[in-house]
Protein backbone atom coordinates (compact mmCIF):
# COMPACT_ATOMS: atom_id res chain seq x y z
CA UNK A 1 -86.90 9.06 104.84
CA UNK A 2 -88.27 12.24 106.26
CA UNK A 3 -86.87 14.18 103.44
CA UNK A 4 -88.53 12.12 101.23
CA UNK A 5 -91.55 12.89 102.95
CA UNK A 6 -90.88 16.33 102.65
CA UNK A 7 -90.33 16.47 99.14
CA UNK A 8 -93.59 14.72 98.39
CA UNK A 9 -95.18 17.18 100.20
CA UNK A 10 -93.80 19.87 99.17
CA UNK A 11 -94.38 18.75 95.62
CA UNK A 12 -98.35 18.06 96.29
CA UNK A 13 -98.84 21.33 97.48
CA UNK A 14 -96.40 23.16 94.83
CA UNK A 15 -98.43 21.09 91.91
CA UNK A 16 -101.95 21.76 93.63
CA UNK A 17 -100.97 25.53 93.66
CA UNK A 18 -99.00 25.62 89.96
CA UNK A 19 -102.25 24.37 88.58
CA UNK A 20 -104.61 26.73 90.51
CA UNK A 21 -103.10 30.09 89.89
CA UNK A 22 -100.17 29.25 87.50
CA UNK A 23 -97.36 30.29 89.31
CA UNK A 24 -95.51 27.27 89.16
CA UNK A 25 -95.08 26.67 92.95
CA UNK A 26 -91.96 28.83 93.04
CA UNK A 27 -93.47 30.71 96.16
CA UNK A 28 -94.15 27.62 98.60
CA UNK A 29 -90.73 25.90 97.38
CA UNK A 30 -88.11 27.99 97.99
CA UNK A 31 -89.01 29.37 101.56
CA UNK A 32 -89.47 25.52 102.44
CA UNK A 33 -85.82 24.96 100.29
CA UNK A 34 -84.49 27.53 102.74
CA UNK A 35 -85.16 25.49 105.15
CA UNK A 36 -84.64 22.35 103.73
CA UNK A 37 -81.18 22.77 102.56
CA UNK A 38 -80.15 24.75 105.39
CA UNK A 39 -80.81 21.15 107.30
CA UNK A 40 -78.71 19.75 105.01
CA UNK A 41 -75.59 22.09 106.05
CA UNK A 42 -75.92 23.72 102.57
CA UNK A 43 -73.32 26.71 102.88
CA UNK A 44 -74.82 30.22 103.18
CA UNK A 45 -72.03 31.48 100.82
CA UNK A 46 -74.51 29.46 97.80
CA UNK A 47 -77.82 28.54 99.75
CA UNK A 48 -79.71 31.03 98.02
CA UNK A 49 -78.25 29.99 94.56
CA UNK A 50 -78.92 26.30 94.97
CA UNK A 51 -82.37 26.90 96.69
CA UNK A 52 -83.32 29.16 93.53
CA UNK A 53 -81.90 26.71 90.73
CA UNK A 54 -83.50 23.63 92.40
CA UNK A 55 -87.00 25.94 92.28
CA UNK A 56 -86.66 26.33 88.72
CA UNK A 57 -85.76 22.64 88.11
CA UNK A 58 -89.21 21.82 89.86
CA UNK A 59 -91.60 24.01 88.08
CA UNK A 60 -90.09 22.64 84.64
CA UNK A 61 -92.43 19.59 85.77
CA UNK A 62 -95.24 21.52 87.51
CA UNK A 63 -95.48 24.01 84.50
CA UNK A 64 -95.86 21.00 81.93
CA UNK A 65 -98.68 19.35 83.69
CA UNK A 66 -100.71 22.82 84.66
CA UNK A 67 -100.17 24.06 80.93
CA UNK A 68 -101.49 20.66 79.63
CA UNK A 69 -104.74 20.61 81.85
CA UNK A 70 -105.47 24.44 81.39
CA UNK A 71 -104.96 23.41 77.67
CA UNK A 72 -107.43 20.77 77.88
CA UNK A 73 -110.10 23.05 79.52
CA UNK A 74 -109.35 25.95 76.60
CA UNK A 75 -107.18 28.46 79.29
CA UNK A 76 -104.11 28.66 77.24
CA UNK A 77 -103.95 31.65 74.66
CA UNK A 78 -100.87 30.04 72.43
CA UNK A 79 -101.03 33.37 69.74
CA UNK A 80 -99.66 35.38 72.65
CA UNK A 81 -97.32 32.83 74.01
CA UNK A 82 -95.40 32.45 70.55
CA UNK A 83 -95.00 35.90 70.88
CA UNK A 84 -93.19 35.84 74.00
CA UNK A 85 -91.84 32.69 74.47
CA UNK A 86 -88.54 33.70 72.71
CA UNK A 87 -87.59 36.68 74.82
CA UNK A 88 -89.08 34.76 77.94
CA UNK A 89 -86.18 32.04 77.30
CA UNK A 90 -83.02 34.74 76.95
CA UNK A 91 -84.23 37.08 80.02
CA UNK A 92 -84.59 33.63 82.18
CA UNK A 93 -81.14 32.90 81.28
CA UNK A 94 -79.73 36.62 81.73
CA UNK A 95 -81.50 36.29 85.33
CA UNK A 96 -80.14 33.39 86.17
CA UNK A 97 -76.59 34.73 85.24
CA UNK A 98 -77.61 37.98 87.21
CA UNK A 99 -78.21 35.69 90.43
CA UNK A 100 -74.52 34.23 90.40
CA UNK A 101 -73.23 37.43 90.63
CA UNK A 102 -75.13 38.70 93.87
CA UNK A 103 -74.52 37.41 97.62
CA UNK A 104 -76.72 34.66 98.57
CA UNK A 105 -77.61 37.31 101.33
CA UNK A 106 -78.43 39.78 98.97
CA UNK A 107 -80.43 37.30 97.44
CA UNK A 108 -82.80 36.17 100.45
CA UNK A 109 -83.41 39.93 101.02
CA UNK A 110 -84.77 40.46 97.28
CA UNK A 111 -87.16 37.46 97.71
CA UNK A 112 -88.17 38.62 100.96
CA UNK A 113 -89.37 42.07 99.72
CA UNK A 114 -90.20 40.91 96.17
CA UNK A 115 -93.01 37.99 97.84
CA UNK A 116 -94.28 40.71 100.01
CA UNK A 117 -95.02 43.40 97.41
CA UNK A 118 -96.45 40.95 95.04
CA UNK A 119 -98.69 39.95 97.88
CA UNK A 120 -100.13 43.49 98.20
CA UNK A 121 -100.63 43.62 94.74
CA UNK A 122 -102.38 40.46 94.53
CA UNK A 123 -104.85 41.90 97.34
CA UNK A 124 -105.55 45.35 95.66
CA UNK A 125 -105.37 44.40 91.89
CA UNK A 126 -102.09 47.19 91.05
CA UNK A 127 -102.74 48.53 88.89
CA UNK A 128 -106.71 48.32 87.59
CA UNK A 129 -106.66 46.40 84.47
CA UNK A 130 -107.88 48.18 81.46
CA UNK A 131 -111.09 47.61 79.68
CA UNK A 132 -109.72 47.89 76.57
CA UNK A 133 -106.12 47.62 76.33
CA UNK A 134 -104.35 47.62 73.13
CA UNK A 135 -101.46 46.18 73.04
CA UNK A 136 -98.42 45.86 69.63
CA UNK A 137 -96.16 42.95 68.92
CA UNK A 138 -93.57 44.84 70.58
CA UNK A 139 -95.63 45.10 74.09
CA UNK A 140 -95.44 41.23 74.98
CA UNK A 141 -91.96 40.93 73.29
CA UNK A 142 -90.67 43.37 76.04
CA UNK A 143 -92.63 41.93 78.47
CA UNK A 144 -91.41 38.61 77.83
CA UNK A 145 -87.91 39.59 78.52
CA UNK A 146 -88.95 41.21 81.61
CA UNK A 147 -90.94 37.99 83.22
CA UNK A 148 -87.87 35.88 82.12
CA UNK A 149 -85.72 38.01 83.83
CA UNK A 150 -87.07 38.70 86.83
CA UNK A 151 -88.22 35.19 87.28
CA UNK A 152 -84.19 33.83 86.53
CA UNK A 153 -82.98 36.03 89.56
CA UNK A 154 -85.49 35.17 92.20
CA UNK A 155 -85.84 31.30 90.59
CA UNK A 156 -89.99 31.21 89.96
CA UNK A 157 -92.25 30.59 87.15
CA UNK A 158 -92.98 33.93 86.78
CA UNK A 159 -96.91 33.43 87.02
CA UNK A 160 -96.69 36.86 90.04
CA UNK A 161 -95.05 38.83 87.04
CA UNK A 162 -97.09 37.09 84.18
CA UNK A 163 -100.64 36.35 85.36
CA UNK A 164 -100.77 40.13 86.33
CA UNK A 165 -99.46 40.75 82.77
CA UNK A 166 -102.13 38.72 81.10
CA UNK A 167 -105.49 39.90 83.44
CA UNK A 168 -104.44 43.60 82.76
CA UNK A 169 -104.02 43.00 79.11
CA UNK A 170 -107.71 41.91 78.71
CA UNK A 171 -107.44 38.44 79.22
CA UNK A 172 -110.38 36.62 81.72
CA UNK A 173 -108.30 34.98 85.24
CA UNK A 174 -108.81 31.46 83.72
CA UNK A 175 -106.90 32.77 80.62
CA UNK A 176 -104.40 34.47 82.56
CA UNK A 177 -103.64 31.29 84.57
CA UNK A 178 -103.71 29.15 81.90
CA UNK A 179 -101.44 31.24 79.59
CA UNK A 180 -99.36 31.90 82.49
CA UNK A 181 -98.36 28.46 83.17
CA UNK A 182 -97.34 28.38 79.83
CA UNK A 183 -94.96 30.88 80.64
CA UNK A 184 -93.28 29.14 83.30
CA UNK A 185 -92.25 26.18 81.01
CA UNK A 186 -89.07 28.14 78.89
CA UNK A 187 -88.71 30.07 82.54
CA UNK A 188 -88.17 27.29 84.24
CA UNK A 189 -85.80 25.51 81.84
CA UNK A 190 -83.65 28.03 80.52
CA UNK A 191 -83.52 29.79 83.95
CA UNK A 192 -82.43 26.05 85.75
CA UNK A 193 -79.47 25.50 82.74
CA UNK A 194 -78.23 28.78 83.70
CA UNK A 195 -78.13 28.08 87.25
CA UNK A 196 -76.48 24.72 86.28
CA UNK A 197 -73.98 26.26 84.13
CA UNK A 198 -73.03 29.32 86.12
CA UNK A 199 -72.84 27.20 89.59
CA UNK A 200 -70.66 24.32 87.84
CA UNK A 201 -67.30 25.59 88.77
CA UNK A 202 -68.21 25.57 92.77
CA UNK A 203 -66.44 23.40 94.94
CA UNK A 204 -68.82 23.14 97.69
CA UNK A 205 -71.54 22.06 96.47
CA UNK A 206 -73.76 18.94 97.91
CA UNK A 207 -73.41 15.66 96.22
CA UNK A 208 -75.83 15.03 93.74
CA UNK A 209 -75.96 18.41 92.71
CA UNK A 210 -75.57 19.67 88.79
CA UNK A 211 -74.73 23.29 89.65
CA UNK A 212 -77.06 25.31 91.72
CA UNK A 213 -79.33 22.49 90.94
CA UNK A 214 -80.26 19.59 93.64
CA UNK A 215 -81.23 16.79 91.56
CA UNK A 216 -82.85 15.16 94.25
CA UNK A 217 -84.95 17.44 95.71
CA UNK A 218 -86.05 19.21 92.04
CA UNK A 219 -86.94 15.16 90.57
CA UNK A 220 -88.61 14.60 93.48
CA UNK A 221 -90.83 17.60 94.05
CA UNK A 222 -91.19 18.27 90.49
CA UNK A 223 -92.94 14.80 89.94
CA UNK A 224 -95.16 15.14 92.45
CA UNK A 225 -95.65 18.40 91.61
CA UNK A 226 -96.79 17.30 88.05
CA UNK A 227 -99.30 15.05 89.34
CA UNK A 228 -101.15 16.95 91.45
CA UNK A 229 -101.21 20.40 89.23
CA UNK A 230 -104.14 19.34 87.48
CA UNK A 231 -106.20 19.21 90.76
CA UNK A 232 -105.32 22.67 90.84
CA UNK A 233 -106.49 23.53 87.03
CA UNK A 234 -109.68 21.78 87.89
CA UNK A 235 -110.17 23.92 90.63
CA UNK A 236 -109.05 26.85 89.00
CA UNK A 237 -111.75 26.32 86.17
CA UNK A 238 -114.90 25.46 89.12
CA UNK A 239 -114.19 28.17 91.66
CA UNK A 240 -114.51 31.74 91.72
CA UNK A 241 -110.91 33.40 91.67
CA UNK A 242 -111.10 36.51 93.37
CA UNK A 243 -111.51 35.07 97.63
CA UNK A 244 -108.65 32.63 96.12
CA UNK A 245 -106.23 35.21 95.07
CA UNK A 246 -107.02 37.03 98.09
CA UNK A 247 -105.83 34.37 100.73
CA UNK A 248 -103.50 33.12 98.68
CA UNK A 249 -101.69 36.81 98.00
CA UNK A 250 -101.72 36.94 102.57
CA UNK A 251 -99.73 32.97 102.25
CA UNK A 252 -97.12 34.95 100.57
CA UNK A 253 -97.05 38.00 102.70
CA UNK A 254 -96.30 35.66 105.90
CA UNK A 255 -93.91 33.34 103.58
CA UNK A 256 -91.65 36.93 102.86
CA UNK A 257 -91.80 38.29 106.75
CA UNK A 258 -90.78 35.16 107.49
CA UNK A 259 -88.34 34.87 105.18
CA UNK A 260 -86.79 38.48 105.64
CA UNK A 261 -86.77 37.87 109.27
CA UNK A 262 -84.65 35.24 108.89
């Protein structure tokens, strides 16, 4: 019962902050997966792994309902998303392939550091965006492998890689959000097969598990992520961003001390 509670939760706040800056909830989930599964008896050998692929399973449902309300209120900029969507989908797999080969140790550490720089950059704006950036075909394309990558090994959305992407490409923060959340739908599901696939030979995993995936927790979170996200568009599309991005960017400074004290 009180990890049902939990996961509720869990999946309000996740939803309420997928919507708002399109991140997918990635950064509140897995430092309270740490601790969830680690509760559970979850061995250290794969708690990284299974706390990483569960993330991903969840934001395939908080993605979906952030993209559809920033859709509704215009904040989705599909031209560029065709564009990256494809390369998005193989670097999510390749990271999540790239994550069963490192230590779960190795792992935590890389999250730790990885929420804390984003955090800094979230405060200062690195770097300034451009005025007038010009940008080819093959700019996203890269830059969709990147996100996808990057987001497979530490098992986000990849709205702190892609949001960034989109404001210093021109794009207004509604936009960016909105697009970004996009993003984190072929993230989030080709990232979470991989971790299925690559964590389906491993002989201690918990029950209900499909690979590095906790079916519980992800179905649980992930629907209650889904129905609170659009509280989070609506405030993303009423408020002003910038005190926003600034509190939120010191939340994940004290999520990765905390984690990389651990």
């Amino acid at each position: 019962m009180i990890d049902l509670f939990l996961y509720l939760l869990l999946g309000t706040c996740s939803g309420i902050l997928a919507g708002l800056f399109g991140i997918g909830g990635g950064i509140i989930v897995i430092p309270a997966f740490f601790y969830i599964f680690s509760s559970m008896g979850v061995s250290q050998d794969i708690l990284s792994h299974m706390v990483l692929g569960t993330s991903l399973g969840v934001i395939v449902f908080s993605s979906t309902a952030s993209t559809f309300s920033h859709h509704n209120r215009k904040g989705v900029r599909w031209k560029l998303i065709k564009i990256l969507a494809p390369t998005i989908c193989l670097g999510s797999a390749l990271g999540g392939i790239t994550a069963g080969a490192l230590s779960s140790i190795t792992l935590q550490s890389l999250i730790a550091l990885f929420l804390i720089i984003s955090s800094i950059q979230m405060i200062f704006e690195l770097p300034p965006p451009k005025k007038n950036p010009r940008t080819s075909v093959l700019g996203p394309i890269v830059a969709g492998g990147g996100i996808g990558w990057l987001s497979g090994i530490f098992g986000i959305g990849g709205g702190i890689f892609s949001v960034s992407y989109f404001y210093h490409r021109g794009l207004q923060m509604k936009q960016a959000i909105g697009s970004s959340a996009a993003c984190g739908i072929p993230i989030a599901l080709a990232g979470s097969i991989s971790y299925m696939l690559v964590g389906s030979g491993q002989s201690n995993l918990p029950e209900q598990s499909f690979g590095y995936v906790y079916l519980p927790a992800a179905c649980l979170v992930g629907l209650a992520s889904a129905f609170t996200a659009p509280v989070g568009a609506k405030i993303a599309h009423r408020m002003k961003q910038k005190k926003l991005r600034i509190a939120f960017a010191f939340i994940v400074m004290f999520m990765g001390i905390n984690l990389l004290l651990r």
